[in-house]
C-alpha atoms as a PDB file:
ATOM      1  CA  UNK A   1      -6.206   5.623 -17.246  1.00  0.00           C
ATOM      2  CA  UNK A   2      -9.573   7.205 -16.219  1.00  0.00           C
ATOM      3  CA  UNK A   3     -12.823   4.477 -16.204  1.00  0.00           C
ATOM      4  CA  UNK A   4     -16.369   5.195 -16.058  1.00  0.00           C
ATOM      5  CA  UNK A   5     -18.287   2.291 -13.962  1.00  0.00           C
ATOM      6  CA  UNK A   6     -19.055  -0.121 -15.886  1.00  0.00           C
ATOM      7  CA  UNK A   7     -15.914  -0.317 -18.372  1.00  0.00           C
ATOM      8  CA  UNK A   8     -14.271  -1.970 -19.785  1.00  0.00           C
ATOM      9  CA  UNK A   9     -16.513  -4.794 -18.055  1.00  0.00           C
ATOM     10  CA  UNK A  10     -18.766  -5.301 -14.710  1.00  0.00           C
ATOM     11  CA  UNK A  11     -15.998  -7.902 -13.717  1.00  0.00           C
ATOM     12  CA  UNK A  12     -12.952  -6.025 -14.639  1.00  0.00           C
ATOM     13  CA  UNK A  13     -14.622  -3.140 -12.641  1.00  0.00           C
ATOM     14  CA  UNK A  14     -15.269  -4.629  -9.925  1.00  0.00           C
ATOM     15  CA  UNK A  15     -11.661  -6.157  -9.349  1.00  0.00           C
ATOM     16  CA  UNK A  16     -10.476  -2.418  -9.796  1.00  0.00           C
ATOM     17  CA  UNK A  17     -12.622  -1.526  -6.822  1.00  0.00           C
ATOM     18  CA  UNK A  18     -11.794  -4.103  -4.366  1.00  0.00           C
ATOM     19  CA  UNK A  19      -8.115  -4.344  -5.099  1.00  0.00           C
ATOM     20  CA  UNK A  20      -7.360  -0.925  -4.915  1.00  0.00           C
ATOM     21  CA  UNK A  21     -10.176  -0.344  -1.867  1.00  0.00           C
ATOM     22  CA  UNK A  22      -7.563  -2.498   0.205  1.00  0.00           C
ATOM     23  CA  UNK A  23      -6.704  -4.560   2.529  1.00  0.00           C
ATOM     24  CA  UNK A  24     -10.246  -5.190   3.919  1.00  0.00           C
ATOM     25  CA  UNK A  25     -10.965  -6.739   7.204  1.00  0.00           C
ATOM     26  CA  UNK A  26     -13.480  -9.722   6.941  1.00  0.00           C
ATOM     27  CA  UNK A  27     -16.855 -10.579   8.196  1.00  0.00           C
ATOM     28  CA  UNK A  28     -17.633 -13.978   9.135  1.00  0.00           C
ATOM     29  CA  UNK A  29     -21.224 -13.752   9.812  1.00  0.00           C
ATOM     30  CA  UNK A  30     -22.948 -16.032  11.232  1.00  0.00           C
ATOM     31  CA  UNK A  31     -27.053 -15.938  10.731  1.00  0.00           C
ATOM     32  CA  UNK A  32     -30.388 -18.599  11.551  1.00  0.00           C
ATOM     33  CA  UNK A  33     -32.961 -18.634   9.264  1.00  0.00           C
ATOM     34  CA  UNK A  34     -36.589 -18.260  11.045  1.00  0.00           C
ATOM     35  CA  UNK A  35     -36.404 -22.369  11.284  1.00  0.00           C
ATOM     36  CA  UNK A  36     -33.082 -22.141  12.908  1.00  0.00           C
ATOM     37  CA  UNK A  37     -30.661 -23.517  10.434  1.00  0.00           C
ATOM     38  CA  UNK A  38     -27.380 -21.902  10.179  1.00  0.00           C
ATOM     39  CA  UNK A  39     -25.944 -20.137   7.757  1.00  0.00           C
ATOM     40  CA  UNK A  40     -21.986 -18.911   7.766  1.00  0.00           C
ATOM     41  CA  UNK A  41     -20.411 -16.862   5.479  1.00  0.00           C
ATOM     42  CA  UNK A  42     -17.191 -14.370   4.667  1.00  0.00           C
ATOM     43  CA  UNK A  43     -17.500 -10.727   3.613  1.00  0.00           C
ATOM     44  CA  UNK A  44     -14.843  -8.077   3.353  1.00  0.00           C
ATOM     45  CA  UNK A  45     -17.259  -5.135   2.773  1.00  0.00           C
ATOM     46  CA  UNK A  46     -17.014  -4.711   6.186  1.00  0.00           C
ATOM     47  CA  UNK A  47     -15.655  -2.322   8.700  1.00  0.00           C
ATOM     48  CA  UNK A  48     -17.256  -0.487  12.106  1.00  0.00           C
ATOM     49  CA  UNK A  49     -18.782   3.031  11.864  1.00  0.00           C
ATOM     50  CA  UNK A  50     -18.677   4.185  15.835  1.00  0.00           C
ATOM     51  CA  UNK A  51     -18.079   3.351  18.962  1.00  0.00           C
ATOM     52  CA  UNK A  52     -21.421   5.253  20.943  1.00  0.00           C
ATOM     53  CA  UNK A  53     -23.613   3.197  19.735  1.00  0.00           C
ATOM     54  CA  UNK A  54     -21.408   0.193  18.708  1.00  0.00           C
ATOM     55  CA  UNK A  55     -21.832  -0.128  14.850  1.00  0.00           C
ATOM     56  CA  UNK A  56     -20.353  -2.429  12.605  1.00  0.00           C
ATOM     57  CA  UNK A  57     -21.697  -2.683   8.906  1.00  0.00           C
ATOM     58  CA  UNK A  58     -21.343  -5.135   6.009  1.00  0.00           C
ATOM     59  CA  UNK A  59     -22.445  -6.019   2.983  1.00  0.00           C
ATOM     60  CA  UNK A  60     -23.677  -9.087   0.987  1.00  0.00           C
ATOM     61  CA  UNK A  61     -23.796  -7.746  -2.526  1.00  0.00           C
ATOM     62  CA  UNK A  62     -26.806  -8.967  -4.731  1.00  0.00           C
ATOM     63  CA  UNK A  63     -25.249 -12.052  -6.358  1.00  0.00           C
ATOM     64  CA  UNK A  64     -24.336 -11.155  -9.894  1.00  0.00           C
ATOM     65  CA  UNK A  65     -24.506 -14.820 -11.655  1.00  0.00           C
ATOM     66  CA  UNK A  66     -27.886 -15.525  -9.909  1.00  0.00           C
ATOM     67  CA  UNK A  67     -29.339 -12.017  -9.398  1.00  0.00           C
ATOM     68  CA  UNK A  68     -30.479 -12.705  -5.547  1.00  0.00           C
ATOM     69  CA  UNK A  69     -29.744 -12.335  -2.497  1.00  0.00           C
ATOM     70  CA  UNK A  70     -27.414 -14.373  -0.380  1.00  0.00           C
ATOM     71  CA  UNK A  71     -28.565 -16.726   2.237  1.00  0.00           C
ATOM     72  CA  UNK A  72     -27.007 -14.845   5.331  1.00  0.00           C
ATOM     73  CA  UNK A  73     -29.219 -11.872   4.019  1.00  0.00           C
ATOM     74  CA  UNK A  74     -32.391 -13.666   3.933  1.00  0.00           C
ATOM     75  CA  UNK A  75     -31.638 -15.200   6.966  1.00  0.00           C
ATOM     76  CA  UNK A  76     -30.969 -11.482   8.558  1.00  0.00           C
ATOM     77  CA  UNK A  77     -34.361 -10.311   6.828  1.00  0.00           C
ATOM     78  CA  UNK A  78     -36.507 -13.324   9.085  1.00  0.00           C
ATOM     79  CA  UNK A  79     -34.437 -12.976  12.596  1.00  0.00           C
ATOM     80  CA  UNK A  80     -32.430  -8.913  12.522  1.00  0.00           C
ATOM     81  CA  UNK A  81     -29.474 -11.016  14.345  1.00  0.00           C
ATOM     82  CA  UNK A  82     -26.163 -11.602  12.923  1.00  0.00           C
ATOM     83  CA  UNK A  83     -22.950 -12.691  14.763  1.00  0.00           C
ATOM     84  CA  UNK A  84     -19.520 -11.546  13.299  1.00  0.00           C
ATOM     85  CA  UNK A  85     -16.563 -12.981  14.006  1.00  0.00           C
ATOM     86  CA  UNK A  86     -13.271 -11.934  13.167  1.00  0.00           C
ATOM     87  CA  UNK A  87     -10.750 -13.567  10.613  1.00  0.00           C
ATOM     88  CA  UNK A  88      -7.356 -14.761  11.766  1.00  0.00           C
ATOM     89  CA  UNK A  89      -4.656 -16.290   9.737  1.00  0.00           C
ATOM     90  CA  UNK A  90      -5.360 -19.443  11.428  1.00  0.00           C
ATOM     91  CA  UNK A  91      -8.374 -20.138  10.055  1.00  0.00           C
ATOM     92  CA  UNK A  92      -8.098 -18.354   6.262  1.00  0.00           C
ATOM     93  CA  UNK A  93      -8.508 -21.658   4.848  1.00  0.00           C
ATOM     94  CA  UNK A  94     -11.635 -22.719   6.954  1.00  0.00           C
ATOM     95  CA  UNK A  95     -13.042 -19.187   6.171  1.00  0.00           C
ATOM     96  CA  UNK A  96     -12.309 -20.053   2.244  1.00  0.00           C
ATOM     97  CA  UNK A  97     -14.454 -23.102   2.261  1.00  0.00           C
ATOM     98  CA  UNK A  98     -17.429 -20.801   4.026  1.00  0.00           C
ATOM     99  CA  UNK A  99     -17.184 -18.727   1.301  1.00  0.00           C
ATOM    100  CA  UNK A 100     -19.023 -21.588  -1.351  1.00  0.00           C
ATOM    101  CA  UNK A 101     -22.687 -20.958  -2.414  1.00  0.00           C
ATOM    102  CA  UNK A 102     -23.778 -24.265  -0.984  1.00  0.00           C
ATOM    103  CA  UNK A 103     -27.588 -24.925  -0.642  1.00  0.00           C
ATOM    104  CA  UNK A 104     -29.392 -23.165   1.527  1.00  0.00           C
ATOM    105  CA  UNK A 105     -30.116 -26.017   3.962  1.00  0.00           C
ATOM    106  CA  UNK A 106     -26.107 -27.559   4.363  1.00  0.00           C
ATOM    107  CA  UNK A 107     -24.910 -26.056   7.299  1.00  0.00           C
ATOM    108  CA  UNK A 108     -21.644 -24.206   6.432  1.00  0.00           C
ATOM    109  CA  UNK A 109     -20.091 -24.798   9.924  1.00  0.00           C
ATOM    110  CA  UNK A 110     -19.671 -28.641   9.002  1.00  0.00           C
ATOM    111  CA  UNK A 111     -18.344 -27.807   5.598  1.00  0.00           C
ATOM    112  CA  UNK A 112     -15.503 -25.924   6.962  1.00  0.00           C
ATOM    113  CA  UNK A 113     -14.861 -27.597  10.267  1.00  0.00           C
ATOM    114  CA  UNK A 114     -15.889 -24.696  12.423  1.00  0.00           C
ATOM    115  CA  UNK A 115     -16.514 -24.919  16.179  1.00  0.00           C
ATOM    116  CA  UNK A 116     -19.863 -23.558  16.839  1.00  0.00           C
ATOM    117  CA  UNK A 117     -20.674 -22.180  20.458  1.00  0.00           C
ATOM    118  CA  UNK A 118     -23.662 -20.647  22.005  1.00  0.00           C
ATOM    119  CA  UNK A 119     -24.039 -16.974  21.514  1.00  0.00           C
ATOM    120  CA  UNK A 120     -24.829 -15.289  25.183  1.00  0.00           C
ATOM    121  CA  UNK A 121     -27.614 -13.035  23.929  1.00  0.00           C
ATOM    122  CA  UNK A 122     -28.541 -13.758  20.650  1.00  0.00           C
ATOM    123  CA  UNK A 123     -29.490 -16.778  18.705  1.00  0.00           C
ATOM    124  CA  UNK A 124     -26.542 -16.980  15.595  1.00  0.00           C
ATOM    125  CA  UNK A 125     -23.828 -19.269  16.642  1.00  0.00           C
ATOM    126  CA  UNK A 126     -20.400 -18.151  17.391  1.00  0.00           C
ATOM    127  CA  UNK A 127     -17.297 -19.470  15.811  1.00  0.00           C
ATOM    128  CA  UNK A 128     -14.855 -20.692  18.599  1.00  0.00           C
ATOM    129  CA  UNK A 129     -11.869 -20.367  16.505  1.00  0.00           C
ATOM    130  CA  UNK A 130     -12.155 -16.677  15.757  1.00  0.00           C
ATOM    131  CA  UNK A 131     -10.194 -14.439  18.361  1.00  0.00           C
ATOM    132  CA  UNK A 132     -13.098 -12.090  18.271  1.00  0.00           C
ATOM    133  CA  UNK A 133     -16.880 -12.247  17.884  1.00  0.00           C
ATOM    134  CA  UNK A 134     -19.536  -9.637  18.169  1.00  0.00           C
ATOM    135  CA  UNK A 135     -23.203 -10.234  19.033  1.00  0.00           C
ATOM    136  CA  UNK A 136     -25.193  -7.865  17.147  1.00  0.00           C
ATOM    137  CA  UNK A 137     -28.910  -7.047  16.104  1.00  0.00           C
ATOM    138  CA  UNK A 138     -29.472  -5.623  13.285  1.00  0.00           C
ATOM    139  CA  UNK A 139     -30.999  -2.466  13.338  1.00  0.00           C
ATOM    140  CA  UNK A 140     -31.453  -2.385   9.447  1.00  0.00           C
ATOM    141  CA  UNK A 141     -30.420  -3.095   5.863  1.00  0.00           C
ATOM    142  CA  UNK A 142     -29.790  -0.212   3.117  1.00  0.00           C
ATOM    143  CA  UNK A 143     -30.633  -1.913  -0.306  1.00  0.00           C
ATOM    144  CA  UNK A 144     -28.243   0.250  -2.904  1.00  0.00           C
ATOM    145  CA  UNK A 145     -30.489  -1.262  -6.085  1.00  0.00           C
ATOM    146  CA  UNK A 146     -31.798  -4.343  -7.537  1.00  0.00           C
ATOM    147  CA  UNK A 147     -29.309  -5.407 -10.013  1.00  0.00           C
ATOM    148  CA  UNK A 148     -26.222  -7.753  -9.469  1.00  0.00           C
ATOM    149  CA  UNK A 149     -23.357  -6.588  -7.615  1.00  0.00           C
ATOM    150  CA  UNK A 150     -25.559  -4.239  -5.378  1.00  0.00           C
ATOM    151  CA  UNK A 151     -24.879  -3.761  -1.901  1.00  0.00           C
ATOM    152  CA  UNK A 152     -26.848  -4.323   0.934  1.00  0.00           C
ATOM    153  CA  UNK A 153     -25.539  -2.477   3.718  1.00  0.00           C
ATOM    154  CA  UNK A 154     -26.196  -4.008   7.123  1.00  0.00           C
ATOM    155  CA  UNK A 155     -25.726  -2.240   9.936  1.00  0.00           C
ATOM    156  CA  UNK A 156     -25.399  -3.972  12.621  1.00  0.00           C
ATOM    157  CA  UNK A 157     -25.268  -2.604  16.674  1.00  0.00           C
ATOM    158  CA  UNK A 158     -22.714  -4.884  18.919  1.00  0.00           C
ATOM    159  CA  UNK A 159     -24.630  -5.986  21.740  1.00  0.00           C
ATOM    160  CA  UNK A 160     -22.149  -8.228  23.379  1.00  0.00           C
ATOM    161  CA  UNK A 161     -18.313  -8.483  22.760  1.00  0.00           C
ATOM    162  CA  UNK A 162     -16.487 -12.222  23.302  1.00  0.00           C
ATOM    163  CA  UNK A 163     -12.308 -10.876  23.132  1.00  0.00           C
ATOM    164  CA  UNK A 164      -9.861 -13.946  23.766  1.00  0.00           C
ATOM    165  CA  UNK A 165      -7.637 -13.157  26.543  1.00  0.00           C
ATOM    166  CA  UNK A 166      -4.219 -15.042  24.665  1.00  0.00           C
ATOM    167  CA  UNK A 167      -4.301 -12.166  22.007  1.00  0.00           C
ATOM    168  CA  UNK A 168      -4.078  -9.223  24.692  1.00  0.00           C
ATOM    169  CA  UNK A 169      -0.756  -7.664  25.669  1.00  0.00           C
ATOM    170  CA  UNK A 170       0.255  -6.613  28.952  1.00  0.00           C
ATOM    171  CA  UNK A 171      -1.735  -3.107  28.922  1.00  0.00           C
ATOM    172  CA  UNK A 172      -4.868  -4.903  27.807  1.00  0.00           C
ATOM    173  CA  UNK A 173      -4.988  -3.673  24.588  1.00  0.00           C
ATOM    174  CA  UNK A 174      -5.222  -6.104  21.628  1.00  0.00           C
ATOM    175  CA  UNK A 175      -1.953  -7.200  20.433  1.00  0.00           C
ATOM    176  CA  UNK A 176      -1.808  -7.186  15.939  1.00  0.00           C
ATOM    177  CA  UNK A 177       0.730  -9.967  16.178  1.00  0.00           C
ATOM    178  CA  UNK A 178      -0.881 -11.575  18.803  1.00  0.00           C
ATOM    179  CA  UNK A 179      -4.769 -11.382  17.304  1.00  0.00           C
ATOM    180  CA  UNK A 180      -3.085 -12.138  13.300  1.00  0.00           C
ATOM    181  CA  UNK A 181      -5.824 -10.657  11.433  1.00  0.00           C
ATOM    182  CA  UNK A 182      -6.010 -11.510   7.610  1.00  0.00           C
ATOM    183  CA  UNK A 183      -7.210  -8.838   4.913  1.00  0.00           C
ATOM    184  CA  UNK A 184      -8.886  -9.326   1.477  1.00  0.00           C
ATOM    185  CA  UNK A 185      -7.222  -7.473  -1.302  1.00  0.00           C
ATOM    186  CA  UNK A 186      -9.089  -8.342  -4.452  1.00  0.00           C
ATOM    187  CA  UNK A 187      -9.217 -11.563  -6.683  1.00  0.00           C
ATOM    188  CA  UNK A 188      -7.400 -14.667  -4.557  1.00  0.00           C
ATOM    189  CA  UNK A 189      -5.161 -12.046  -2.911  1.00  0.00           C
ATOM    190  CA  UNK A 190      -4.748 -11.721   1.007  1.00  0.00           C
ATOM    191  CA  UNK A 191      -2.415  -9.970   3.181  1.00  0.00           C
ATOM    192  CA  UNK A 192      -1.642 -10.929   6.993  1.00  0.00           C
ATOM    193  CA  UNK A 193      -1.730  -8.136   9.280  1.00  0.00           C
ATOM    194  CA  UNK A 194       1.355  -9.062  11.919  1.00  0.00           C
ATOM    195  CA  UNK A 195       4.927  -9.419  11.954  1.00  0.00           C
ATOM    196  CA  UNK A 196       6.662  -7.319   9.678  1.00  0.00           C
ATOM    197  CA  UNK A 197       3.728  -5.651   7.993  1.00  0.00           C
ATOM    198  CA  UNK A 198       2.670  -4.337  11.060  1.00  0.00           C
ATOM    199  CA  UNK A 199       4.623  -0.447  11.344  1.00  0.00           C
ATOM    200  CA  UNK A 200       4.104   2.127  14.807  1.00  0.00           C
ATOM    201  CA  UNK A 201       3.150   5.890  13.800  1.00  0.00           C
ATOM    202  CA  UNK A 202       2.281   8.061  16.679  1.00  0.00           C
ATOM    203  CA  UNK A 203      -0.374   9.749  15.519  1.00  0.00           C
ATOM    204  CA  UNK A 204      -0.007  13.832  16.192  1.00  0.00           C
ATOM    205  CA  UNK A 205      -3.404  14.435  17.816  1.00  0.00           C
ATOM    206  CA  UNK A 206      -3.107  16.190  20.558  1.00  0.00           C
ATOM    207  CA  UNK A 207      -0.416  18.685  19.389  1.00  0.00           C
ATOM    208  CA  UNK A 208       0.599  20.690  15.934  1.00  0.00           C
ATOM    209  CA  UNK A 209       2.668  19.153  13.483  1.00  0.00           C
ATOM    210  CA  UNK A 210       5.027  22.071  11.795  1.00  0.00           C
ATOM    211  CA  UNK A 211       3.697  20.153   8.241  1.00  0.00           C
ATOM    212  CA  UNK A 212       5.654  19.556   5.270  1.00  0.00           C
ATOM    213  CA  UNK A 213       5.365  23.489   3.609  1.00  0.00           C
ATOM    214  CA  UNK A 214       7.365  24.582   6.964  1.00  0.00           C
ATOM    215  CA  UNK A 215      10.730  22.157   6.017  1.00  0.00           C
ATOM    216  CA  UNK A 216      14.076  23.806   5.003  1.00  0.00           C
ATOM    217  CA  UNK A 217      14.437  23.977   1.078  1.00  0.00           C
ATOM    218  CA  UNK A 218      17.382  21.826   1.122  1.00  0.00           C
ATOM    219  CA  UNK A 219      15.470  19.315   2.710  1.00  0.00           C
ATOM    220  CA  UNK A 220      12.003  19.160   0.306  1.00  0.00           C
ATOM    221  CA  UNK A 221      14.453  19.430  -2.536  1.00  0.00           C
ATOM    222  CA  UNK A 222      16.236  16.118  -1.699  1.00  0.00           C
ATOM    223  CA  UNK A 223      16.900  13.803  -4.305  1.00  0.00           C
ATOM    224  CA  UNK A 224      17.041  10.832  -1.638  1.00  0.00           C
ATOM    225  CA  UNK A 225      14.675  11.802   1.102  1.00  0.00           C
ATOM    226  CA  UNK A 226      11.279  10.041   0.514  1.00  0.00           C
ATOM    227  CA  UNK A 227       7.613  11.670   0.740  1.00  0.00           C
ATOM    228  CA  UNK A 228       7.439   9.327   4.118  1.00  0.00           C
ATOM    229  CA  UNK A 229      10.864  10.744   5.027  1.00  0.00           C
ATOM    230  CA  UNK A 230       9.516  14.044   4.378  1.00  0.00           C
ATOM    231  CA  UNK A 231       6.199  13.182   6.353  1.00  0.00           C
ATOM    232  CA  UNK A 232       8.363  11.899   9.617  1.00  0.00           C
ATOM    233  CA  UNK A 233      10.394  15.122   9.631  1.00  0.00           C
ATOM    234  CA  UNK A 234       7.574  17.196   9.343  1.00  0.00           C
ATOM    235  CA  UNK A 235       6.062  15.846  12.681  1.00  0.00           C
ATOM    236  CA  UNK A 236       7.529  17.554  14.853  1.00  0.00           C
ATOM    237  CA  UNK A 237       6.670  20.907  16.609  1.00  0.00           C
ATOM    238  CA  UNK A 238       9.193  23.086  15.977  1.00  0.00           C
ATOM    239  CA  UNK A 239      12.360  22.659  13.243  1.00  0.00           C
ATOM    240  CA  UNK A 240      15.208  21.803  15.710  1.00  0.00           C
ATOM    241  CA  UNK A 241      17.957  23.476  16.210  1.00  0.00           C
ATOM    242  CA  UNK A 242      21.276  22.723  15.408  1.00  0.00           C
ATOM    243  CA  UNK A 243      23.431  20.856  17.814  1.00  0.00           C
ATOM    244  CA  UNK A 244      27.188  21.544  17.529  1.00  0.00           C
ATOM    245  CA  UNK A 245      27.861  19.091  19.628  1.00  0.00           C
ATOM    246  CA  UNK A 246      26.170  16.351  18.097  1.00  0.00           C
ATOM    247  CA  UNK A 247      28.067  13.157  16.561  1.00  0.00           C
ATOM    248  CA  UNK A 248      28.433   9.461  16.004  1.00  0.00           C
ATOM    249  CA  UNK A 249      30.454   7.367  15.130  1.00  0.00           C
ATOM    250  CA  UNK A 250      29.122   6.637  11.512  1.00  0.00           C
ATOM    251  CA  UNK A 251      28.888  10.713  11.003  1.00  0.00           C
ATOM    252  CA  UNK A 252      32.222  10.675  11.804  1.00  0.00           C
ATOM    253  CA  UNK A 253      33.102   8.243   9.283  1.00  0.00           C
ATOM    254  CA  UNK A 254      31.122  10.317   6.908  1.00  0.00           C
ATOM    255  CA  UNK A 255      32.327  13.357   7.501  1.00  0.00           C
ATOM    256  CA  UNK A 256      36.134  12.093   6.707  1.00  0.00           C
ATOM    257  CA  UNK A 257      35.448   9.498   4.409  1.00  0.00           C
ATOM    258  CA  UNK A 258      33.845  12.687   1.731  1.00  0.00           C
ATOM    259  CA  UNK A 259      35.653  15.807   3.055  1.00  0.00           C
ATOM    260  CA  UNK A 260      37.313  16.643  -0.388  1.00  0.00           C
ATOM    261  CA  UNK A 261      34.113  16.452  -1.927  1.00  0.00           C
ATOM    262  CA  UNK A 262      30.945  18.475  -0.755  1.00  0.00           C
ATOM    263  CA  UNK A 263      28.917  17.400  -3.523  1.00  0.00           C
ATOM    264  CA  UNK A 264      28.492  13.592  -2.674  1.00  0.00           C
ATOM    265  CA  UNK A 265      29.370  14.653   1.279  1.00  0.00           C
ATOM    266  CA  UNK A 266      25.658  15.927   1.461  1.00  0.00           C
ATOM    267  CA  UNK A 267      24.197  12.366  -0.563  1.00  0.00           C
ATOM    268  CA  UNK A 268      25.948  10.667   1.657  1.00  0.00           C
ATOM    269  CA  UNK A 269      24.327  12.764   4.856  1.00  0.00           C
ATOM    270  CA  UNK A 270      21.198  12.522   3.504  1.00  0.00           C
ATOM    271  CA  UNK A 271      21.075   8.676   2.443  1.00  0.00           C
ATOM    272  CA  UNK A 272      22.166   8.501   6.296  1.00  0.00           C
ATOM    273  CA  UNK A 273      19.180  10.709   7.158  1.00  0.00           C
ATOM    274  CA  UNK A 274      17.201   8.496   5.583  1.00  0.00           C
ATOM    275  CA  UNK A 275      18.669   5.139   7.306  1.00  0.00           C
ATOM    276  CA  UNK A 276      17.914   6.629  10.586  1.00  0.00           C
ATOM    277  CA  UNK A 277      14.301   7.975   9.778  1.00  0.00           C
ATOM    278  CA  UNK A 278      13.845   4.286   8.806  1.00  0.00           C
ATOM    279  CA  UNK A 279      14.628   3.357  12.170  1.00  0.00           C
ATOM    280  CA  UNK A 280      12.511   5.735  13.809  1.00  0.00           C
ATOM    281  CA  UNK A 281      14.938   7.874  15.307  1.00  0.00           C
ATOM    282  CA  UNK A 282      14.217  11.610  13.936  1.00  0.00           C
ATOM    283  CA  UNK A 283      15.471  13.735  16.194  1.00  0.00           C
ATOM    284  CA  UNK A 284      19.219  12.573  15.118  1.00  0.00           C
ATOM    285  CA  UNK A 285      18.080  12.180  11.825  1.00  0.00           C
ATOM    286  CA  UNK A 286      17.766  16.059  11.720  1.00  0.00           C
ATOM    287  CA  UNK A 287      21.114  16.963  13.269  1.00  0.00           C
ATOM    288  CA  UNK A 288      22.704  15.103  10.311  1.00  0.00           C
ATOM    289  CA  UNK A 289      20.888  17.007   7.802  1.00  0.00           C
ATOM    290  CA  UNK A 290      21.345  20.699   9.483  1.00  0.00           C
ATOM    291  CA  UNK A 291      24.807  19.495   9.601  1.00  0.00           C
ATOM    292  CA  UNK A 292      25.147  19.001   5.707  1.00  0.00           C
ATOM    293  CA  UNK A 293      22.977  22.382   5.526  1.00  0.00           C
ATOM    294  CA  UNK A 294      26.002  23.953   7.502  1.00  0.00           C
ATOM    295  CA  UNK A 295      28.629  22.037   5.463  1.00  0.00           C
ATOM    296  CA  UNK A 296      27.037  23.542   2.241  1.00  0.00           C
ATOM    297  CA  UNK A 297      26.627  26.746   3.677  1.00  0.00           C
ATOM    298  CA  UNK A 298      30.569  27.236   4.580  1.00  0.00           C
ATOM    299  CA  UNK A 299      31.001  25.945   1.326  1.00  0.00           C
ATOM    300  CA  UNK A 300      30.016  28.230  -0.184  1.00  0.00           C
ATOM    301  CA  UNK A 301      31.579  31.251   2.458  1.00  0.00           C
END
């Protein structure tokens, strides 16, 4: 299916972007206007954009069904100050409620039960039940056209960080399962960013993968190693070597259990290749599959 912007429909469109440009992290922002009534509100065009300066940016898209511009833009137009405070799982539903167009003048932090709390630097309220807000100016706004469902990027430098100390681990570092984040996926759908969605790849920056074109043949032409199987056995900087004098006890098994036929032997050691790359454990993952390359190689003499 190939689409041009604006087909089949604006709506339909846009649901293609934002569930396929997903997860997003969310934006609460919290703005004054220039009287100093607040204003909070949810975005998940949102993400940060570098570290020296500090620069988070998100956007409050022209509102399609009225054709303006939200309050929490308005608000950023009369003060260039914006706090954002991160979305946890325990407060999705609070967050949900911020997210109605009420009147400019009800304050949204009653509506959804928010705690607000003095900012240290900056006038917008914080929300005390985020893990994670950032006091920002804004230094300014990119208007991407006047029509609804244009974005108006604000970019925003963090002036002051407030971190809760319960969702840090032991090194300091923030903890995903501790902090629970939640991410917008399009339509009503969310995803929560802990427990067992939450996977550890070691990222290979500081040395040379051997890549995917560099793997044995047998191995790329697996019919039960995945492309993620493939992309684990590929990070490694040199193709081991294999160990004669390698085995376990479910190799073992294996190895008996199929002996009379070489054929399914080698499914077999590569669906256990595959277990073990599952588990994270590559290095023995490769032994068993140079062993069923050295199997199929005295095979066949």
């Amino acid at each position: 299916m190939v689409i041009t912007p604006g087909e089949p429909s604006d709506k339909r469109f846009f649901q293609l972007l934002t569930g396929s440009i997903a997860p997003r992290p969310i934006a609460l922002a919290s703005t004054i206007d220039k009287e100093g009534r607040p204003n909070l509100a949810p975005f998940s065009f949102f993400n940060f954009f570098g570290s020296d300066p500090p620069l988070l940016i998100f956007s409050p898209i022209t509102s399609v069904r009225r054709g303006s511009a939200k309050h929490t833009l308005e608000n950023i137009y009369e003060t260039m100050e914006v706090t954002i405070n991160m979305v946890c799982y325990a407060m999705i539903r609070q967050t949900s409620l911020a997210a109605c167009e009420y009147p400019k003048e009800v304050n949204e932090f009653r509506k959804s039960g928010f705690t607000p709390l003095a900012s240290h630097i900056i006038k917008p309220w914080r929300v005390k039940e985020s893990p994670v807000n950032y006091e920002c100016s804004v230094q300014r706004v990119i208007e991407t056209g006047p029509a609804g469902g244009a974005g108006n990027l604000v970019v925003c430098e963090v002036l002051l960080i407030h971190v809760r100390e319960d969702i840090l681990a032991e090194d300091g570092y923030i903890d995903p399962h501790k902090i629970d984040l939640v991410g917008s996926m399009g339509l009503n759908y969310y995803c929560r960013a802990s427990g067992s969605a939450v996977h550890i790849i070691p990222k290979p920056n500081n040395r040379l993968s051997v890549g995917v074109d560099a793997l044995p043949a047998f191995v790329k032409r697996s019919e039960i190693l995945s492309a993620n199987d493939l992309g684990q056995l590929a990070d490694v900087t040199q193709i081991p070597a294999e160990d004669p004098a390698f085995s376990d006890a479910r190799l073992s098994c294996i190895l008996r259990y199929f002996a009379a036929g070489p054929g399914k032997l080698e499914q077999a050691l590569h669906s256990y290749a595959h277990e073990l790359l599952q588990r994270g454990r590559v290095l023995q993952a490769w032994q068993v599959l140079l062993k069923s390359r050295s199997i199929h190689l005295g095979e066949n003499g």
